[in-house]
N, C-alpha and C. Protein backbone atom coordinates (compact mmCIF):
# COMPACT_ATOMS: atom_id res chain seq x y z
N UNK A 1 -6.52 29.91 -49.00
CA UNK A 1 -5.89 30.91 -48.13
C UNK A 1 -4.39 30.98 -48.43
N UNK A 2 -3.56 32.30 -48.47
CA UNK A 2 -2.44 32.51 -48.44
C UNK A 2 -1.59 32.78 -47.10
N UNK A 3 -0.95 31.48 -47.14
CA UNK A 3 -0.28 31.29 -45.82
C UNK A 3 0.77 32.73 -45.93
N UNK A 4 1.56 32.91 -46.72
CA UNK A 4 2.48 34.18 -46.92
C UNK A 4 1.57 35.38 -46.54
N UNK A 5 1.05 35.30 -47.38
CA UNK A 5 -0.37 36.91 -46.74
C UNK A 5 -1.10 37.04 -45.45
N UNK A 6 -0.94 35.69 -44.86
CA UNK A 6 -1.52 35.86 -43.68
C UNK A 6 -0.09 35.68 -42.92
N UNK A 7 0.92 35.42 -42.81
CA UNK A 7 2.02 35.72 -42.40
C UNK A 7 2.11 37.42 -42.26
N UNK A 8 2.26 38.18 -42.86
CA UNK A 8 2.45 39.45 -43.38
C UNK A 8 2.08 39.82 -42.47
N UNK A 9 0.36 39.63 -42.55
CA UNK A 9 -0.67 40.61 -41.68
C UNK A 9 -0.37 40.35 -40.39
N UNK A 10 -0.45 39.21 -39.99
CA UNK A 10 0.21 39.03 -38.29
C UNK A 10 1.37 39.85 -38.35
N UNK A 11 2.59 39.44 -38.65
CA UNK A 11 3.64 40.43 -38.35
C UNK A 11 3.33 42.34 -38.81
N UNK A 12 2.35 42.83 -39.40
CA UNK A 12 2.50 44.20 -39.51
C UNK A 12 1.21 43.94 -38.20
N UNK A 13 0.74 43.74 -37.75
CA UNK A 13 -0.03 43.96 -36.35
C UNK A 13 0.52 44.57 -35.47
N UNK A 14 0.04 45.51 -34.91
CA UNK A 14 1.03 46.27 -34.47
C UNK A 14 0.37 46.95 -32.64
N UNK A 15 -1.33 46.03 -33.07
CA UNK A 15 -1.93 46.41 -31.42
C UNK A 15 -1.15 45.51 -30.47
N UNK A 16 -1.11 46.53 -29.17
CA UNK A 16 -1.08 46.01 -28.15
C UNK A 16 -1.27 45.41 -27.25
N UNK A 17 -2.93 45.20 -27.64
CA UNK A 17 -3.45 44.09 -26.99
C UNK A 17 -5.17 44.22 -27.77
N UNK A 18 -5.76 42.98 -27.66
CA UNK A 18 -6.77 42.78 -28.52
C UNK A 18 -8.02 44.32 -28.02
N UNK A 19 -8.82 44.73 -28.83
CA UNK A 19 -9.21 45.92 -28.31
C UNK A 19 -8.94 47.68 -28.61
N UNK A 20 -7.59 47.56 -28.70
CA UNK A 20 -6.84 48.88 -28.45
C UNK A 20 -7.43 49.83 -29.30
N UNK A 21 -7.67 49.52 -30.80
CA UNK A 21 -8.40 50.49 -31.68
C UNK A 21 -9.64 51.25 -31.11
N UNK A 22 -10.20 50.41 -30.05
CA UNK A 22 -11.78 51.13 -29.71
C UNK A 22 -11.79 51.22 -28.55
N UNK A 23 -10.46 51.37 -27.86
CA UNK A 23 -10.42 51.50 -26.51
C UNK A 23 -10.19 53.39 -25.72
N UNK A 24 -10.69 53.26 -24.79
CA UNK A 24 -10.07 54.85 -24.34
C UNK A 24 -8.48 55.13 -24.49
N UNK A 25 -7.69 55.67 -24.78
CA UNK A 25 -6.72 56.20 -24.74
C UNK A 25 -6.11 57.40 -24.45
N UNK A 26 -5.32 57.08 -23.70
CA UNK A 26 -4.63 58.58 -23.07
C UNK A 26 -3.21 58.45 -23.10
N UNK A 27 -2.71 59.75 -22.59
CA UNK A 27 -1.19 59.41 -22.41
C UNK A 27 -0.61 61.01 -21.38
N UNK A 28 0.02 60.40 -20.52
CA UNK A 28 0.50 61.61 -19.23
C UNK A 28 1.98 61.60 -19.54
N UNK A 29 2.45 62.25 -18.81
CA UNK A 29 3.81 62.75 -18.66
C UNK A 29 4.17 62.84 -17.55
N UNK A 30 5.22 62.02 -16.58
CA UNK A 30 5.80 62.22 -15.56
C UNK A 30 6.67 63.43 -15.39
N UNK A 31 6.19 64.56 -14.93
CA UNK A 31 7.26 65.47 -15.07
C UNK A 31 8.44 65.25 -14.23
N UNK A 32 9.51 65.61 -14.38
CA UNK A 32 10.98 65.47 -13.25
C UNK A 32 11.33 67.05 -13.59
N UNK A 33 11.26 67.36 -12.31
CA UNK A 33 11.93 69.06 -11.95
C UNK A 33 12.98 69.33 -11.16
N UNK A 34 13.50 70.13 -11.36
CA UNK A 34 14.92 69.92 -10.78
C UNK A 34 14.48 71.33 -10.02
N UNK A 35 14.48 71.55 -8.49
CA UNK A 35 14.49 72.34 -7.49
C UNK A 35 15.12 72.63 -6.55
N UNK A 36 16.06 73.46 -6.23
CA UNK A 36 17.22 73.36 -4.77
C UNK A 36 18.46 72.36 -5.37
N UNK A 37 19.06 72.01 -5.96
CA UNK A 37 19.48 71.27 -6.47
C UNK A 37 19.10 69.74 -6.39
N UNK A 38 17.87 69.39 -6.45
CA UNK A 38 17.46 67.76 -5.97
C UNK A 38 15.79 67.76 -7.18
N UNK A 39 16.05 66.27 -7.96
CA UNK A 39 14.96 66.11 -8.85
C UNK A 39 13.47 66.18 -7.75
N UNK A 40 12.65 65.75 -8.32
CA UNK A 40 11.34 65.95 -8.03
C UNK A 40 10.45 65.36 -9.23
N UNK A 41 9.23 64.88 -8.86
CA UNK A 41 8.92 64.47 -9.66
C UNK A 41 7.23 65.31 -9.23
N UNK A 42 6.61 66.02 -10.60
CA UNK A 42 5.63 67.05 -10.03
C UNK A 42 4.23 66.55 -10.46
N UNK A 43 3.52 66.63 -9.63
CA UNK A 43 2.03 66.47 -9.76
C UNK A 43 1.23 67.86 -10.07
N UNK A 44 0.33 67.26 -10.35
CA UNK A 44 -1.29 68.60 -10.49
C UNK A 44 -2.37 68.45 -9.74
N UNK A 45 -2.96 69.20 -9.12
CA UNK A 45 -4.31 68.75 -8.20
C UNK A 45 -5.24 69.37 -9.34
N UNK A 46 -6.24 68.85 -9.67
CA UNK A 46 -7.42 68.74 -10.23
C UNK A 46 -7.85 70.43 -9.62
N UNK A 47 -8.37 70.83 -10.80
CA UNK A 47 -9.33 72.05 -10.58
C UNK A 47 -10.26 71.94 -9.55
N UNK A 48 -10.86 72.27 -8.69
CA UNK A 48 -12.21 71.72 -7.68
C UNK A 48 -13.37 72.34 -8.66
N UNK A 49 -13.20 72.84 -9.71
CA UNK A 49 -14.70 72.96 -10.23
C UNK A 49 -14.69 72.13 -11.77
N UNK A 50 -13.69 71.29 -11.79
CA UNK A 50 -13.41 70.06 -13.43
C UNK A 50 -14.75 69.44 -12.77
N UNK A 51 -15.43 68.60 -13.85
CA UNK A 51 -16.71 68.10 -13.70
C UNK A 51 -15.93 66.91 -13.67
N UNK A 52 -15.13 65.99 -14.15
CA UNK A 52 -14.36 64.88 -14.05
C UNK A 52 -13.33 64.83 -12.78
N UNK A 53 -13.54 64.00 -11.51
CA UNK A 53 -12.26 64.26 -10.71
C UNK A 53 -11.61 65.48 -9.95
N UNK A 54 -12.71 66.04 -10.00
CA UNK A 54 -11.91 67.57 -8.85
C UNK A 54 -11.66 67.07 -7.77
N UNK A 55 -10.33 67.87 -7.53
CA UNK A 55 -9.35 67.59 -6.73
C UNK A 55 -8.31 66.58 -6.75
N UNK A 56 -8.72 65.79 -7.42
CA UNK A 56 -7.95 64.75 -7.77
C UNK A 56 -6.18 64.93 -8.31
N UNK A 57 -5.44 64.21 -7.77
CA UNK A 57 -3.83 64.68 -7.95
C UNK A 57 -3.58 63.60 -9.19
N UNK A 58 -2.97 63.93 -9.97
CA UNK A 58 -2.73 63.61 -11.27
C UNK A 58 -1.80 63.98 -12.01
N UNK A 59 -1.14 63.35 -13.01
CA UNK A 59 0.00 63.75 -13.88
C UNK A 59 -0.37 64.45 -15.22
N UNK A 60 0.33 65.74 -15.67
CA UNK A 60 -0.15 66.68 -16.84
C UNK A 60 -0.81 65.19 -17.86
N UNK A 61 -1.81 65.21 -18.87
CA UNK A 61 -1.99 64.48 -19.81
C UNK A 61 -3.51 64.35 -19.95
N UNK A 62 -3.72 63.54 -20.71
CA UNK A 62 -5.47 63.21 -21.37
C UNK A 62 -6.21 62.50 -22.20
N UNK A 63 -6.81 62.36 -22.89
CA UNK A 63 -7.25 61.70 -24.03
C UNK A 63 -6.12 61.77 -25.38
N UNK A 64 -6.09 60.87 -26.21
CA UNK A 64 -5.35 60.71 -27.15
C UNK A 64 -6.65 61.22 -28.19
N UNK A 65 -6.78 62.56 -28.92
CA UNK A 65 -7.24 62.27 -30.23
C UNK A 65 -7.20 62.11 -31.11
N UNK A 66 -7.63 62.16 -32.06
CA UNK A 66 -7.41 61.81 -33.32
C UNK A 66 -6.52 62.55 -34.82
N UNK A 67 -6.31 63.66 -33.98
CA UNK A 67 -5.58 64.46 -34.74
C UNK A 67 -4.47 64.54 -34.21
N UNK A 68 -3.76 63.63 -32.96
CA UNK A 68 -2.63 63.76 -32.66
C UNK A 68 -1.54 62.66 -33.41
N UNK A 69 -0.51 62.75 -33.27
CA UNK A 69 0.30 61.87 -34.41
C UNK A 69 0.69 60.51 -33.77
N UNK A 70 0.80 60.75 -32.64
CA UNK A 70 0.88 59.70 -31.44
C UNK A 70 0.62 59.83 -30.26
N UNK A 71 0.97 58.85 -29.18
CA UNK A 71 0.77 59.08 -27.95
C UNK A 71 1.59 60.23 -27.24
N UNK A 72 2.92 60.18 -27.59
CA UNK A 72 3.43 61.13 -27.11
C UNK A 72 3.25 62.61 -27.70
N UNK A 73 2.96 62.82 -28.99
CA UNK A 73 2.14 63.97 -29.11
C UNK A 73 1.37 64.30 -28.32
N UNK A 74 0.50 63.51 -27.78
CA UNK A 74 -1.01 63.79 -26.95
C UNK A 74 -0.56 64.35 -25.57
N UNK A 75 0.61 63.53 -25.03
CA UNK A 75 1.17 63.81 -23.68
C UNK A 75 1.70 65.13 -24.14
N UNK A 76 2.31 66.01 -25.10
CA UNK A 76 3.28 67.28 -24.85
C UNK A 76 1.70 68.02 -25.11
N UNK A 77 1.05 67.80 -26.09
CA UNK A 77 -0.01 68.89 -26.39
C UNK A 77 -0.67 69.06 -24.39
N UNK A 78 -1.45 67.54 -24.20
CA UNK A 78 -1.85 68.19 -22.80
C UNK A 78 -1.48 68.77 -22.00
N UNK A 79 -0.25 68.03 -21.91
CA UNK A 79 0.61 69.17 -20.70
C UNK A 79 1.51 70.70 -20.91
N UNK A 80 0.76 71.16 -22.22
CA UNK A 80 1.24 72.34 -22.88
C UNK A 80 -0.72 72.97 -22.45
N UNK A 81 -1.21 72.69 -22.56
CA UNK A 81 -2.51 72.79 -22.28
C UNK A 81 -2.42 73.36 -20.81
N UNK A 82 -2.29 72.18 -20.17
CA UNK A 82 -2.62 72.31 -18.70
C UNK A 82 -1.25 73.07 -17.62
N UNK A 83 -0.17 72.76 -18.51
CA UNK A 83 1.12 73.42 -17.16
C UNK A 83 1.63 74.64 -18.27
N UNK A 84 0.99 74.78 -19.53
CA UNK A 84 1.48 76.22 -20.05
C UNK A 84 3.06 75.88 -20.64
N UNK A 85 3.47 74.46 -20.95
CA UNK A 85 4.73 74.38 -21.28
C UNK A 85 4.86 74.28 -22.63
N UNK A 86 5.79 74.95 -23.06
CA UNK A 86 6.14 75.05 -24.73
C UNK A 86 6.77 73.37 -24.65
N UNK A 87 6.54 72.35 -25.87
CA UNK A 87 6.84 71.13 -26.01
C UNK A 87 8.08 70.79 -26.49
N UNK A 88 8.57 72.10 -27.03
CA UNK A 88 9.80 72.31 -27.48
C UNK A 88 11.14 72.36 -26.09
N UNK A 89 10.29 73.09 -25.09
CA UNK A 89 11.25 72.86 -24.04
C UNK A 89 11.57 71.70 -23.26
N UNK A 90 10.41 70.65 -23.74
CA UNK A 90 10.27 69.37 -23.28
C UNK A 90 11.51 68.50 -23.13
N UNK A 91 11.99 67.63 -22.80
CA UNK A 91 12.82 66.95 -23.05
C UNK A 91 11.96 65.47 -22.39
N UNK A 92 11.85 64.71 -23.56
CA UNK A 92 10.87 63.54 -23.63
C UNK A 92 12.12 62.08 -23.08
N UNK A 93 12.43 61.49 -21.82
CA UNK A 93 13.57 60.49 -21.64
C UNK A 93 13.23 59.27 -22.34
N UNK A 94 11.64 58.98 -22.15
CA UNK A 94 11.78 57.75 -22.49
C UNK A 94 10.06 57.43 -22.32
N UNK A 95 9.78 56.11 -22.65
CA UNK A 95 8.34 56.08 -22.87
C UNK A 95 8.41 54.54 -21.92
N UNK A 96 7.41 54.40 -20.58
CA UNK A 96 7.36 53.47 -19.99
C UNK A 96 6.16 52.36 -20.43
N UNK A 97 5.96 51.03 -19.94
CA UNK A 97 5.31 49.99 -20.45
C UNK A 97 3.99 51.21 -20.17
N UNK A 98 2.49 50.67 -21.52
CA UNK A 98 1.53 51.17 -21.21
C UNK A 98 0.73 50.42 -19.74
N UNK A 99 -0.31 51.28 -19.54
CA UNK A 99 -1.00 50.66 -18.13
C UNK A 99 -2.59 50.30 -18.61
N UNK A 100 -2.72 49.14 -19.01
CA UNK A 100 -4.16 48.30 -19.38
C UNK A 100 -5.01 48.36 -18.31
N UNK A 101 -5.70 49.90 -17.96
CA UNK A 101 -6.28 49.53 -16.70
C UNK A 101 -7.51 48.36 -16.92
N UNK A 102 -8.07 48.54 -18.20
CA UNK A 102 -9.41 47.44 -18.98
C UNK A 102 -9.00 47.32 -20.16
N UNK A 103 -9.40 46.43 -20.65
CA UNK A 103 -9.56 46.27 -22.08
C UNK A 103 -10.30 47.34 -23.04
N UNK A 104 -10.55 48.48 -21.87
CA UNK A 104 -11.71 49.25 -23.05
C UNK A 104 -10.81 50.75 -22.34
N UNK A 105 -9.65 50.46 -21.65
CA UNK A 105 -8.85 51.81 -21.19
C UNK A 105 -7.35 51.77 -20.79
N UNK A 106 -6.71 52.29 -21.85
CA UNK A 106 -5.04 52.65 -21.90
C UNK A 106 -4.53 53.52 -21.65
N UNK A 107 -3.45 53.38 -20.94
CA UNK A 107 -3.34 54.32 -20.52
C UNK A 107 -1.08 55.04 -20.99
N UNK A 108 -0.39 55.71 -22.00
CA UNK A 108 0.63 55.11 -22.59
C UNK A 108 1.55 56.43 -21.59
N UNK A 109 2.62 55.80 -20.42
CA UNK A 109 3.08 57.03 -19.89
C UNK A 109 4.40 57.68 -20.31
N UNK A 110 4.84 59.07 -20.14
CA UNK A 110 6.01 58.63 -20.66
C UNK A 110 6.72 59.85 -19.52
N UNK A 111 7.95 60.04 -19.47
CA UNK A 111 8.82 60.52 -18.55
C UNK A 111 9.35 61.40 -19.29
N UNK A 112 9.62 62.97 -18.62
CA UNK A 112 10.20 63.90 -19.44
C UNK A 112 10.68 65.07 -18.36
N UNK A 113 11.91 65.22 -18.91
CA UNK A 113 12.02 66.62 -17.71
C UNK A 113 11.66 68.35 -18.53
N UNK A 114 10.73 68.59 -17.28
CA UNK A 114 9.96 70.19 -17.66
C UNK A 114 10.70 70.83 -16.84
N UNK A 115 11.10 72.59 -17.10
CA UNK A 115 11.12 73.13 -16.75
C UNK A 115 10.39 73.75 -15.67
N UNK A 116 10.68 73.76 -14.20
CA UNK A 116 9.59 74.04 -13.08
C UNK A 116 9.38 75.91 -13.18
N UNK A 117 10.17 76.62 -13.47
CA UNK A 117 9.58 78.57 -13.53
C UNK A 117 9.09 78.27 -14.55
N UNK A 118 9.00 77.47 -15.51
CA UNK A 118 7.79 78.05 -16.52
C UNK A 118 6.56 76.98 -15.92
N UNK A 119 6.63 76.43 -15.02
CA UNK A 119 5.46 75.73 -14.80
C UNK A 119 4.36 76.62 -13.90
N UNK A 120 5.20 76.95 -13.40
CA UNK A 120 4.68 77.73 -11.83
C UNK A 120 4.42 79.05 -12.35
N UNK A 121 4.61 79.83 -13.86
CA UNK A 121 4.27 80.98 -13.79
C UNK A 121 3.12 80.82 -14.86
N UNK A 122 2.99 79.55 -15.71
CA UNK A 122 2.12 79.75 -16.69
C UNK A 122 0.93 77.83 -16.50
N UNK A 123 0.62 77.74 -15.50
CA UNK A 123 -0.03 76.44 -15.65
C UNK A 123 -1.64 77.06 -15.39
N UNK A 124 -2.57 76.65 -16.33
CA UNK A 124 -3.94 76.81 -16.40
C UNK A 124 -4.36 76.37 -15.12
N UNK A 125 -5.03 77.78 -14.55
CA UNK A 125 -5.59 77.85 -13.29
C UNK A 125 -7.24 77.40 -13.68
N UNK A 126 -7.49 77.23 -14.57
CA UNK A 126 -8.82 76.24 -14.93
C UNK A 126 -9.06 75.15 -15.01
N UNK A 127 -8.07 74.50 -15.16
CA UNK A 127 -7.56 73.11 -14.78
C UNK A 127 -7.19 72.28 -14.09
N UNK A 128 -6.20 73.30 -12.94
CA UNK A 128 -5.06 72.96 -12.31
C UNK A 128 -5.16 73.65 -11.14
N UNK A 129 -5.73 73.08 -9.89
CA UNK A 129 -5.64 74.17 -8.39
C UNK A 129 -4.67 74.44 -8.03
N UNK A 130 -3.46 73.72 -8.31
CA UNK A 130 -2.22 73.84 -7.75
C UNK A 130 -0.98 72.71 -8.44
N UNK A 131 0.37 72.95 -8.17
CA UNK A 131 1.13 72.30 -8.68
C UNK A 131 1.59 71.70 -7.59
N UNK A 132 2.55 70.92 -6.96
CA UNK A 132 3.63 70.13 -6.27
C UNK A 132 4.24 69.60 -7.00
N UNK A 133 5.52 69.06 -5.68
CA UNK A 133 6.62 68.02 -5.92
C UNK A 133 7.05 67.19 -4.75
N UNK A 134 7.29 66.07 -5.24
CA UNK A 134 7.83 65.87 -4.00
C UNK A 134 9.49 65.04 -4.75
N UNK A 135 10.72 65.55 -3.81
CA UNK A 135 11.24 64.46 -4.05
C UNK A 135 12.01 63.34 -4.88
N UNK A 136 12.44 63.09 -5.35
CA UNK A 136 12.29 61.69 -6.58
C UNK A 136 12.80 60.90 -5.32
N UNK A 137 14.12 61.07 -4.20
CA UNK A 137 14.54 60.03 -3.26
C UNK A 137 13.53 59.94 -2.18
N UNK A 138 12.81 60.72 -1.55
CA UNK A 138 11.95 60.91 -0.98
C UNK A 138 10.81 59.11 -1.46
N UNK A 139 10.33 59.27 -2.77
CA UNK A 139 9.94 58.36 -3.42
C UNK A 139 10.55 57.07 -3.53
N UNK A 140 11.36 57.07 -3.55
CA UNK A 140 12.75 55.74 -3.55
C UNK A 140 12.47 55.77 -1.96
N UNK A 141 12.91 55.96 -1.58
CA UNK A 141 12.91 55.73 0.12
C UNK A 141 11.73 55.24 0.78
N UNK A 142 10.54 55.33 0.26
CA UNK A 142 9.15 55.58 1.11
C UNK A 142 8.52 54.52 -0.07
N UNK A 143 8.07 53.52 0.95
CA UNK A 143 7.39 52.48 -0.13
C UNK A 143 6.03 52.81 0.46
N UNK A 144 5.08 52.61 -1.28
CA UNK A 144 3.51 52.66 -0.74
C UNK A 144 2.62 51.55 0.18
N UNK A 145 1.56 52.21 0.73
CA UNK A 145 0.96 51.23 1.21
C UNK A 145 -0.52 50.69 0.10
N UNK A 146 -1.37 49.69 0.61
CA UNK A 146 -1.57 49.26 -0.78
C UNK A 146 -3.34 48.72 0.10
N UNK A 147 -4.73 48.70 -0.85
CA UNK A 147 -5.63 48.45 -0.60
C UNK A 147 -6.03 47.44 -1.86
N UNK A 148 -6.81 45.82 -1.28
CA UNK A 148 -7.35 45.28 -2.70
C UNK A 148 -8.63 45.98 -2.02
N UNK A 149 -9.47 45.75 -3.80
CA UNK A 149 -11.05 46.31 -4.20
C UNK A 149 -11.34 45.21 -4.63
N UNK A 150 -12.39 44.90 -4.36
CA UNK A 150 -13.11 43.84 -5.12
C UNK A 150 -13.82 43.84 -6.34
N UNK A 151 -13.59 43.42 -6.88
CA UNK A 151 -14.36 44.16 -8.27
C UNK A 151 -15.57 42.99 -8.89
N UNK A 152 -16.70 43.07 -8.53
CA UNK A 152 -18.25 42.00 -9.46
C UNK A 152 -18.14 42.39 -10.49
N UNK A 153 -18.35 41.48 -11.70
CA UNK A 153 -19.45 41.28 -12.46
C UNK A 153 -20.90 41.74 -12.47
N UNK A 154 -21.39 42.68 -12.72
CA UNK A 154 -22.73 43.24 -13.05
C UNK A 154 -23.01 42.79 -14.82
N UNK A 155 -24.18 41.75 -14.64
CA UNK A 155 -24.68 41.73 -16.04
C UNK A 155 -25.98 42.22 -16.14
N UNK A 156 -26.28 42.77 -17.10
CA UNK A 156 -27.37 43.58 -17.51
C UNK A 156 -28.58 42.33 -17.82
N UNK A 157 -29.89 42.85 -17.47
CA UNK A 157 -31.03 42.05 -17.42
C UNK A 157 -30.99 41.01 -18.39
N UNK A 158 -30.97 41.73 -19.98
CA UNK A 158 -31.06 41.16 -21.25
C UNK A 158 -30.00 40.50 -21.67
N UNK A 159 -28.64 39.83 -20.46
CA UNK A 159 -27.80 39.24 -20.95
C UNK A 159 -28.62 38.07 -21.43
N UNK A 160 -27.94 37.28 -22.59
CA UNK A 160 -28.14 35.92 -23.11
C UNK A 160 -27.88 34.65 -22.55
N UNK A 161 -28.77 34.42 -21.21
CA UNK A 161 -27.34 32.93 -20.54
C UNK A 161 -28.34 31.93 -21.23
N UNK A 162 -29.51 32.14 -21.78
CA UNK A 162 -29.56 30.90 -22.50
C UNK A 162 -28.44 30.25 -23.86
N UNK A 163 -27.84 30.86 -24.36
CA UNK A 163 -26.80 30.85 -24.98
C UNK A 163 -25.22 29.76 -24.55
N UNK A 164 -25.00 30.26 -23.11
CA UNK A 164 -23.96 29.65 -22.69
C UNK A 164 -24.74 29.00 -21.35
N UNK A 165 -23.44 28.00 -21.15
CA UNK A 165 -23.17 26.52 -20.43
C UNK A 165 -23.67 26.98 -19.06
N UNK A 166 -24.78 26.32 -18.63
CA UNK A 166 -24.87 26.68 -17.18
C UNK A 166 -25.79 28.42 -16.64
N UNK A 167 -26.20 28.32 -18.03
CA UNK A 167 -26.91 29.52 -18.04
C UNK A 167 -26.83 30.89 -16.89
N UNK A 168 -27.61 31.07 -16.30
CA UNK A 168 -27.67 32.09 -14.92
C UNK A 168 -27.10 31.97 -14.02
N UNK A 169 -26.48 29.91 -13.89
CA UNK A 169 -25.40 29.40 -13.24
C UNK A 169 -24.13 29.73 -13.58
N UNK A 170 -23.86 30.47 -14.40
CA UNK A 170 -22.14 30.11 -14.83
C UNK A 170 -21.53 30.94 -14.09
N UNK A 171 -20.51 30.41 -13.26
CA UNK A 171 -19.25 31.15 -12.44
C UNK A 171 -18.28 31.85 -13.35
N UNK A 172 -18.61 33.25 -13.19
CA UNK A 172 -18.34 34.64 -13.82
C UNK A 172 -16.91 34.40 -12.61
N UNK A 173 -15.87 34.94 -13.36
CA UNK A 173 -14.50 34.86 -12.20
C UNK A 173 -14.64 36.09 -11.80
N UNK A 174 -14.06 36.30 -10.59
CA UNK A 174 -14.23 37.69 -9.64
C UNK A 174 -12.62 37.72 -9.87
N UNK A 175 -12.32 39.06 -9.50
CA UNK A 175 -11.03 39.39 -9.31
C UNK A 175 -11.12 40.48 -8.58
N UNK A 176 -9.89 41.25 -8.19
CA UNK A 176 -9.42 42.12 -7.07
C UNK A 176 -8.84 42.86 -7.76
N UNK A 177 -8.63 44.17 -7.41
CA UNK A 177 -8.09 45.40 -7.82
C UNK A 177 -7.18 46.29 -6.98
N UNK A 178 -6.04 45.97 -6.82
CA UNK A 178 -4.98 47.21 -5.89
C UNK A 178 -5.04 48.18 -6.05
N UNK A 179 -5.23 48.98 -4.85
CA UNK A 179 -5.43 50.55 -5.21
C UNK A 179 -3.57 51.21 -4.26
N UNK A 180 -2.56 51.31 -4.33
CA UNK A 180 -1.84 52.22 -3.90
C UNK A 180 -2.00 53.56 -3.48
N UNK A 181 -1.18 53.68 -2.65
CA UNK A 181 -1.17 55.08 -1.94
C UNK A 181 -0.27 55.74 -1.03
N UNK A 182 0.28 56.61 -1.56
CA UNK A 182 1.49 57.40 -1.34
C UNK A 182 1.15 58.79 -0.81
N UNK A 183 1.78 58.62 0.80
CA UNK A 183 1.23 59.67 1.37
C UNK A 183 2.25 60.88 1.64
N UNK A 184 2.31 62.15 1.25
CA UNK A 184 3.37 63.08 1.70
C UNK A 184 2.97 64.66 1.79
N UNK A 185 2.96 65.04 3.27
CA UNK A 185 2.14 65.96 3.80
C UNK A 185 0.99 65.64 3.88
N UNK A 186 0.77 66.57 3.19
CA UNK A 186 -1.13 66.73 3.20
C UNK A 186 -1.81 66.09 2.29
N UNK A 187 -0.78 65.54 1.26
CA UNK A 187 -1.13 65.02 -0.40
C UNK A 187 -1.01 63.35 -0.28
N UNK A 188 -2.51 63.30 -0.97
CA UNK A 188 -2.41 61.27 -1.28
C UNK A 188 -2.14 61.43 -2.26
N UNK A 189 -1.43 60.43 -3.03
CA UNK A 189 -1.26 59.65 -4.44
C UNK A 189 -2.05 58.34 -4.60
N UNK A 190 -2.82 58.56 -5.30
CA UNK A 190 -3.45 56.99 -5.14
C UNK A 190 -4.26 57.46 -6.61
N UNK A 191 -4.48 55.88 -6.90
CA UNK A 191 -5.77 55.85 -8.18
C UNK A 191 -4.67 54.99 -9.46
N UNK A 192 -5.21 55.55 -10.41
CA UNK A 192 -3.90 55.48 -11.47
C UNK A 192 -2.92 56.00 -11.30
N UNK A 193 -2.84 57.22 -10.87
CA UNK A 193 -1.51 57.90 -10.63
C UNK A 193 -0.68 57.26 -10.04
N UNK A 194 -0.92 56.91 -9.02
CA UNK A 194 0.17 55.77 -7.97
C UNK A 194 0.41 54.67 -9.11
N UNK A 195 -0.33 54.18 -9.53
CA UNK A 195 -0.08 53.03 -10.41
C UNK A 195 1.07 52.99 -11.09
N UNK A 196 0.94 54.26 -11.80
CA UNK A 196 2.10 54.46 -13.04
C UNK A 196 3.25 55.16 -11.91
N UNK A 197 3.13 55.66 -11.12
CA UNK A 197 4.58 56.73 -10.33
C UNK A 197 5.17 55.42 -9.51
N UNK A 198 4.25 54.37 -9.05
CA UNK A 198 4.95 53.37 -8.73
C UNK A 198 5.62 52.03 -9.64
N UNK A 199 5.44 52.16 -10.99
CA UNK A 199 6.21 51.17 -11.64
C UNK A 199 7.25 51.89 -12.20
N UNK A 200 7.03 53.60 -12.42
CA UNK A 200 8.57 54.11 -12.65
C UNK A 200 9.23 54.00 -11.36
N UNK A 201 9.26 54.04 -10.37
CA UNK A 201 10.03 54.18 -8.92
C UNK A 201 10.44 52.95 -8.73
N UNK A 202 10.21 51.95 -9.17
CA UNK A 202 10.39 50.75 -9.35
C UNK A 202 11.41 50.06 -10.07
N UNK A 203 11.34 50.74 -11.61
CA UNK A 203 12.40 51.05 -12.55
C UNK A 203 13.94 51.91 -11.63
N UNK A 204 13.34 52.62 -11.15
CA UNK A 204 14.52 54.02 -10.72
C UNK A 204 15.35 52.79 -9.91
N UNK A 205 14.58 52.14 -9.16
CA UNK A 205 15.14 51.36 -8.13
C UNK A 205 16.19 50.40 -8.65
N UNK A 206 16.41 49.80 -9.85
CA UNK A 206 16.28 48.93 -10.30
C UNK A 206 17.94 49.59 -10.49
């Protein structure tokens, strides 16, 4: 074995965490809109007839494919898709830590300020029931409230526990799952969305 060559290959490694090649990938865009003279930071409510999540409030973005050049490609194409914004008008600030919701789903966000009249006159009404904002101090000011989930282990019939220690006995670790939720008006934030709007608000704070 070549200790130098295997030097190499570790340092050009370049995943993020073991997985990432065959994992789901996406990437959103926090929009920041500037309205009345005060930022905002804008959401999308889910189409009510999307077969994935209707109604659901969410940030422009989507799957990463394969013909995009990166993550942040993926974030301007979707949200050129879904809010009708030229990417060129984009202004991309900065790219925040990704969000590992599983090992088999990434999620890479990044922060950008859009133009709000071109949002509001051209965002895919097939997509998108509606736009909002709320805020950015509004957000700073108002901390979320927070739910754990419990999350089992489900193994499938044909798992192998003859294989491992303690067979049908073995203590599978349980863990818990925070769900956040940010309430303003009539609108929840919760799911992933809260996830990621609360570690930038967090940052802002900072």
């Amino acid at each position: 074995m070549d200790l130098e060559q295997l030097q190499n290959k570790l340092f050009d490694n370049k995943s993020l965490f073991i997985g990432e090649e065959t994992a789901f990938r996406s990437a959103v865009i926090i929009p920041l809109v500037e309205a009345d003279g005060e930022w905002h930071v804008l959401f999308e409510v889910r189409s009510f007839t999307m077969r994935k999540q209707p109604g659901d409030i969410s940030f422009p973005g989507g799957k990463i494919d394969i013909t995009d050049a990166s993550p942040m490609e993926a974030a301007l194409r979707e949200t050129q898709e879904e809010l009708g914004v030229n990417p060129k008008t984009v202004q991309v600030l900065g790219e925040l830590s990704p969000y590992i919701a599983s090992p088999s789903f990434v999620v890479y966000p990044f922060v950008a300020v859009v133009d709000y009249n071109e949002i509001i006159r051209s965002y895919n009404k097939d997509e998108v029931e509606e736009v909002f904002a709320i805020p950015l101090d509004w957000l700073i000011e108002h901390e979320p409230y927070m739910h754990t989930v419990a999350v089992e282990t489900a193994l499938p019939d044909n798992f192998p526990f003859e294989k491992i220690m303690n067979g049908n006995q073995y203590k599978f670790r349980s863990h818990s799952l925070e769900e956040w939720f940010y309430e303003y008006g009539n609108y929840t934030v919760w799911g992933l969305t809260a996830r990621v709007l609360k570690h930038f608000i967090e940052i802002m704070k900072k």
